[in-house]
Protein backbone atom coordinates (compact mmCIF):
# COMPACT_ATOMS: atom_id res chain seq x y z
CA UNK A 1 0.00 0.00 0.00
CA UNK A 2 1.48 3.69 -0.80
CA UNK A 3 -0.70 6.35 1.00
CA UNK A 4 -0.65 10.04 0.75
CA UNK A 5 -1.99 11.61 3.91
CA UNK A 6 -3.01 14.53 1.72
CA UNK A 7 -5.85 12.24 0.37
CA UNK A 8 -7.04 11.16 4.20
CA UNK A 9 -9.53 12.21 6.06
CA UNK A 10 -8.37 13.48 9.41
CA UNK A 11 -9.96 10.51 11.31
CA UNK A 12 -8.27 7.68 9.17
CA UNK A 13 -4.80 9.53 9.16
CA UNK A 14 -5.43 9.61 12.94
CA UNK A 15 -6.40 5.69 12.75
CA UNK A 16 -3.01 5.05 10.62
CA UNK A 17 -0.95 6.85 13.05
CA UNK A 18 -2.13 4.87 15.96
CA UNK A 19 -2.20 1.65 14.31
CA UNK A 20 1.50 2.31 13.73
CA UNK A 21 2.90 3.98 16.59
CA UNK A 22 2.35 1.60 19.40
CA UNK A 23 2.36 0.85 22.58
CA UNK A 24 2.27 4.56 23.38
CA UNK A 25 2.75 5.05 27.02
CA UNK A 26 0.06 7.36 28.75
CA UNK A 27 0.55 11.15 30.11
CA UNK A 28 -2.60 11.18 32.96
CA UNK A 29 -2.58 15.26 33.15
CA UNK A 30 -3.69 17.16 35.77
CA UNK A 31 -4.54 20.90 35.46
CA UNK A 32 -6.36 23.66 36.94
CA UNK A 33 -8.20 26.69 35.22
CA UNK A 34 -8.03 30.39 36.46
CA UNK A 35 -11.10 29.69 39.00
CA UNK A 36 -9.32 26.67 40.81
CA UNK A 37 -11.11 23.86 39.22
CA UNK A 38 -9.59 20.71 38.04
CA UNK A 39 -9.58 18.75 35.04
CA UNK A 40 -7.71 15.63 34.52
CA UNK A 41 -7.18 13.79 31.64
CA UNK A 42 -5.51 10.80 29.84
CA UNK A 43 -3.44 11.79 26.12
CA UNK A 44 -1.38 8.86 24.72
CA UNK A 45 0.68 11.05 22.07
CA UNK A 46 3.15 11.23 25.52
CA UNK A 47 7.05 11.11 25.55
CA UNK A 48 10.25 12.33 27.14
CA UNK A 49 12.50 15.16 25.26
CA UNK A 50 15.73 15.05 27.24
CA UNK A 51 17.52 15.16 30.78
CA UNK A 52 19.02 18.25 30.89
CA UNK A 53 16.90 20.30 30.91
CA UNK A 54 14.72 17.46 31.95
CA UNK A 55 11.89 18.31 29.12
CA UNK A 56 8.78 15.64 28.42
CA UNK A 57 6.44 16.66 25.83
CA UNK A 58 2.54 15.46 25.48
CA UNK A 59 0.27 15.95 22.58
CA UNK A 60 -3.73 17.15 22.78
CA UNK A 61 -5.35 17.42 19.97
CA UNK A 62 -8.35 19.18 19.03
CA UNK A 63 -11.95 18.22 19.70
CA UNK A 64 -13.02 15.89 17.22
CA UNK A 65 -16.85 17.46 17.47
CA UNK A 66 -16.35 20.82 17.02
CA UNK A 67 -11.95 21.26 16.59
CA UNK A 68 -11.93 23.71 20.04
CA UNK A 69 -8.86 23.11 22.33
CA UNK A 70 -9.36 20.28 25.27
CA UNK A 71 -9.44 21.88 28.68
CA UNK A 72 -6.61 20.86 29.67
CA UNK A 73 -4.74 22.88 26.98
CA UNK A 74 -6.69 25.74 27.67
CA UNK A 75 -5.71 25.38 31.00
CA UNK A 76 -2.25 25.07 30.81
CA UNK A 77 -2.21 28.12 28.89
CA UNK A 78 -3.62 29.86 31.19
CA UNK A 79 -2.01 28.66 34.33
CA UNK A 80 1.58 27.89 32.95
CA UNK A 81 1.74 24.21 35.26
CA UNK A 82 0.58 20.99 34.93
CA UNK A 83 1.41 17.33 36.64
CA UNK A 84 1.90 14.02 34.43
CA UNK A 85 0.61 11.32 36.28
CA UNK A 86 1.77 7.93 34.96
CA UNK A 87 -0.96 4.86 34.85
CA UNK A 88 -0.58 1.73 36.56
CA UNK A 89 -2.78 -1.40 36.06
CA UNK A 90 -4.95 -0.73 39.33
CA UNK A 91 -6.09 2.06 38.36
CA UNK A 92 -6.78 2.15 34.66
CA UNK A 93 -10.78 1.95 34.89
CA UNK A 94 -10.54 5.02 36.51
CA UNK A 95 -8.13 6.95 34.11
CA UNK A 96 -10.57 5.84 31.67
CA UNK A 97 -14.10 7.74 33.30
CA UNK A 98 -11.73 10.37 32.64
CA UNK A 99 -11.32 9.92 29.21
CA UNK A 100 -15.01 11.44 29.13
CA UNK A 101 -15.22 14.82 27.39
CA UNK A 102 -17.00 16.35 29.86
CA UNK A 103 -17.86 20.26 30.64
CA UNK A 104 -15.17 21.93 31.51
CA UNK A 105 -16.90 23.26 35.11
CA UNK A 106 -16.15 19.25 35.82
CA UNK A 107 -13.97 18.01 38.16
CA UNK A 108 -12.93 14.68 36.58
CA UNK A 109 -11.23 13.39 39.79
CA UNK A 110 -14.44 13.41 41.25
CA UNK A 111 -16.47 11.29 38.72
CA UNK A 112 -13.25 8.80 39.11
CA UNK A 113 -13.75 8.79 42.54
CA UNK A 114 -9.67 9.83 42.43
CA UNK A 115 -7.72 10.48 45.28
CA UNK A 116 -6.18 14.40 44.88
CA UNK A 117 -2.92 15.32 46.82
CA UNK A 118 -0.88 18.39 46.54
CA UNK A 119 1.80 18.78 44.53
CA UNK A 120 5.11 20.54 45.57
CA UNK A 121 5.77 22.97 43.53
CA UNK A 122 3.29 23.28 41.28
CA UNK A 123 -1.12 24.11 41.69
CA UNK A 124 -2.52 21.40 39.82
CA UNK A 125 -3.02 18.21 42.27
CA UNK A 126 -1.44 14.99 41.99
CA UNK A 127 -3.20 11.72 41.90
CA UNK A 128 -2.78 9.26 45.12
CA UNK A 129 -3.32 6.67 43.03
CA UNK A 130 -0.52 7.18 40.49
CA UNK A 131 3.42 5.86 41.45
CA UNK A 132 4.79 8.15 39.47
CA UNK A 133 4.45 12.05 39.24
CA UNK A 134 6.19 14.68 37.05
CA UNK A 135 5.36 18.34 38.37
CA UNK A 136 5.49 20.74 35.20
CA UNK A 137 5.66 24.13 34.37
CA UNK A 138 5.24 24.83 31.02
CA UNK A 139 8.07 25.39 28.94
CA UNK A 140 6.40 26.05 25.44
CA UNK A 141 3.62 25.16 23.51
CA UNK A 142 3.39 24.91 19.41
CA UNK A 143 0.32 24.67 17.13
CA UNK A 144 -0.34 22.84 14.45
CA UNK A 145 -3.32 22.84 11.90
CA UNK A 146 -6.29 24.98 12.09
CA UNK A 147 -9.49 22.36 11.57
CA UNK A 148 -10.79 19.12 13.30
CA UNK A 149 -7.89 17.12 13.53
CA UNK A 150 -5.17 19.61 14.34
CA UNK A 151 -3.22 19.41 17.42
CA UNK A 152 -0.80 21.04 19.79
CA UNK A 153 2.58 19.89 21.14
CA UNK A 154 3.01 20.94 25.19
CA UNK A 155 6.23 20.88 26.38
CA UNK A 156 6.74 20.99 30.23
CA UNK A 157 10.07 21.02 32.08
CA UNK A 158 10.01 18.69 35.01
CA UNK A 159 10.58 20.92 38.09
CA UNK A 160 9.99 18.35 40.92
CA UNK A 161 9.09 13.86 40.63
CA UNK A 162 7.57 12.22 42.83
CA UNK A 163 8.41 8.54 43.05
CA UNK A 164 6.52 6.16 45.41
CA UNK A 165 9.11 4.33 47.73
CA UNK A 166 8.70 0.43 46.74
CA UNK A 167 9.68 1.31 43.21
CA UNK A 168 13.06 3.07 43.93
CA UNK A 169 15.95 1.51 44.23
CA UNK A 170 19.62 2.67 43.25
CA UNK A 171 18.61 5.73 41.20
CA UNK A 172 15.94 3.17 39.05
CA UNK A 173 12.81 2.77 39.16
CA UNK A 174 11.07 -0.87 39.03
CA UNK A 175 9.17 -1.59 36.04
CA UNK A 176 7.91 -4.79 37.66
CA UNK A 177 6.27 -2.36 40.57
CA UNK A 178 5.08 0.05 38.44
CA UNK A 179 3.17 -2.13 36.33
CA UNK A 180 2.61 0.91 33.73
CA UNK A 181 0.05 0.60 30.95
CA UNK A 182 0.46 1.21 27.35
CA UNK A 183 -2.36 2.15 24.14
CA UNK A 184 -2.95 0.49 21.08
CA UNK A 185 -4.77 1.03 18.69
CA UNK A 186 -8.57 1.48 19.18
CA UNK A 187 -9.78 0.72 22.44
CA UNK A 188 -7.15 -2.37 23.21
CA UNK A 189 -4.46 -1.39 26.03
CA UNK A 190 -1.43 -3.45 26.71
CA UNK A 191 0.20 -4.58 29.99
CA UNK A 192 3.73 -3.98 29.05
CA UNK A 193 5.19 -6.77 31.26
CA UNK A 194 2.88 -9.40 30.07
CA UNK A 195 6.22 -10.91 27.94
CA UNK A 196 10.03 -8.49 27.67
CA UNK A 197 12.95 -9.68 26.66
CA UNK A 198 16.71 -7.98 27.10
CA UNK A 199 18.85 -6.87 23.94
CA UNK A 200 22.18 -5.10 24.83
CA UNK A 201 23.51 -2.93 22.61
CA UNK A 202 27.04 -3.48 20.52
CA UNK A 203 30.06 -1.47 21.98
């Protein structure tokens, strides 16, 4: 098959893209608008940039009803901060209630039945229930596209982590306690551990 994406129709470019870039790990994003209320949600286009500074960059594109930002861009914007929470197996029903577009004046925690802490350094709350936290501020943002289908790229520097205890050990943290989830295509998720193997690379 030779494809031009020119030719595509925004949902089945969107449908080749994630049917080729998998497992994508999952960026659980917390925010807060101007008026203090919270909005959490799930985005799979999710990866780090680099250590130093230590930059991650997620991915929200626009509505697919009506092309408008998400909330939680909107919010960022607005607020400059934001906390990546990464998703573990116990909790991925949860993440998913999130997934919900709700109305922005909803607090998505809440409908989860999510546990909110406070974060260090940064407004937005942390999630109990995630083992892994990255506290952001927001370091810049870049728009793409113009219609339904367009996107941003968010990229946050990572002012403060928060690691639970049973999963560090000597400056690494356990994948085995973790137990982090990945997306596939469609609605299938994958439990990365379910087979690994080890490959070392050639001096």
């Amino acid at each position: 098959m030779e494809i031009n994406p020119d030719s595509l129709e925004w949902k089945e470019a969107y449908k080749l893209l994630v049917g080729s870039i998998l497992p994508r790990p999952i960026a659980f994003v917390t925010t807060v608008d101007n008026e203090g209320i919270v909005n959490a949600a799930p985005f799979s286009f999710f990866t780090a940039i680099c250590a130093d500074p230590m930059l991650i960059c997620f991915s929200p594109m626009r509505r697919g009803t009506d092309g408008n930002k998400k909330d939680t861009l909107t919010n960022i914007e607005q607020t400059k901060e934001f906390v990546i929470n990464i998703v573990s197996e116990d909790w991925i029903e949860k993440m998913n209630i999130c997934a919900t577009a709700y109305s922005s004046e909803i607090d998505e925690l809440e409908m989860a039945r999510l546990t909110k802490e406070n974060s260090h350094v940064v407004k937005p709350p942390r999630v109990k229930e995630s083992k892994v936290h990255l506290e952001c501020s927001l370091y810049q943002v870049h728009h793409f596209g113009e219609h339904i289908g367009a996107g941003s790229l968010v990229i946050g520097k990572v002012e403060h982590v928060h690691v639970a205890s049973n999963l560090y050990n000597n400056g690494r943290i356990s994948t085995e306690e973790l137990k982090p989830i990945g997306r596939m295509a469609g609605h299938i998720y994958t439990k990365p551990l379910t087979e690994t193997f080890e490959l070392i690379r050639k001096a």
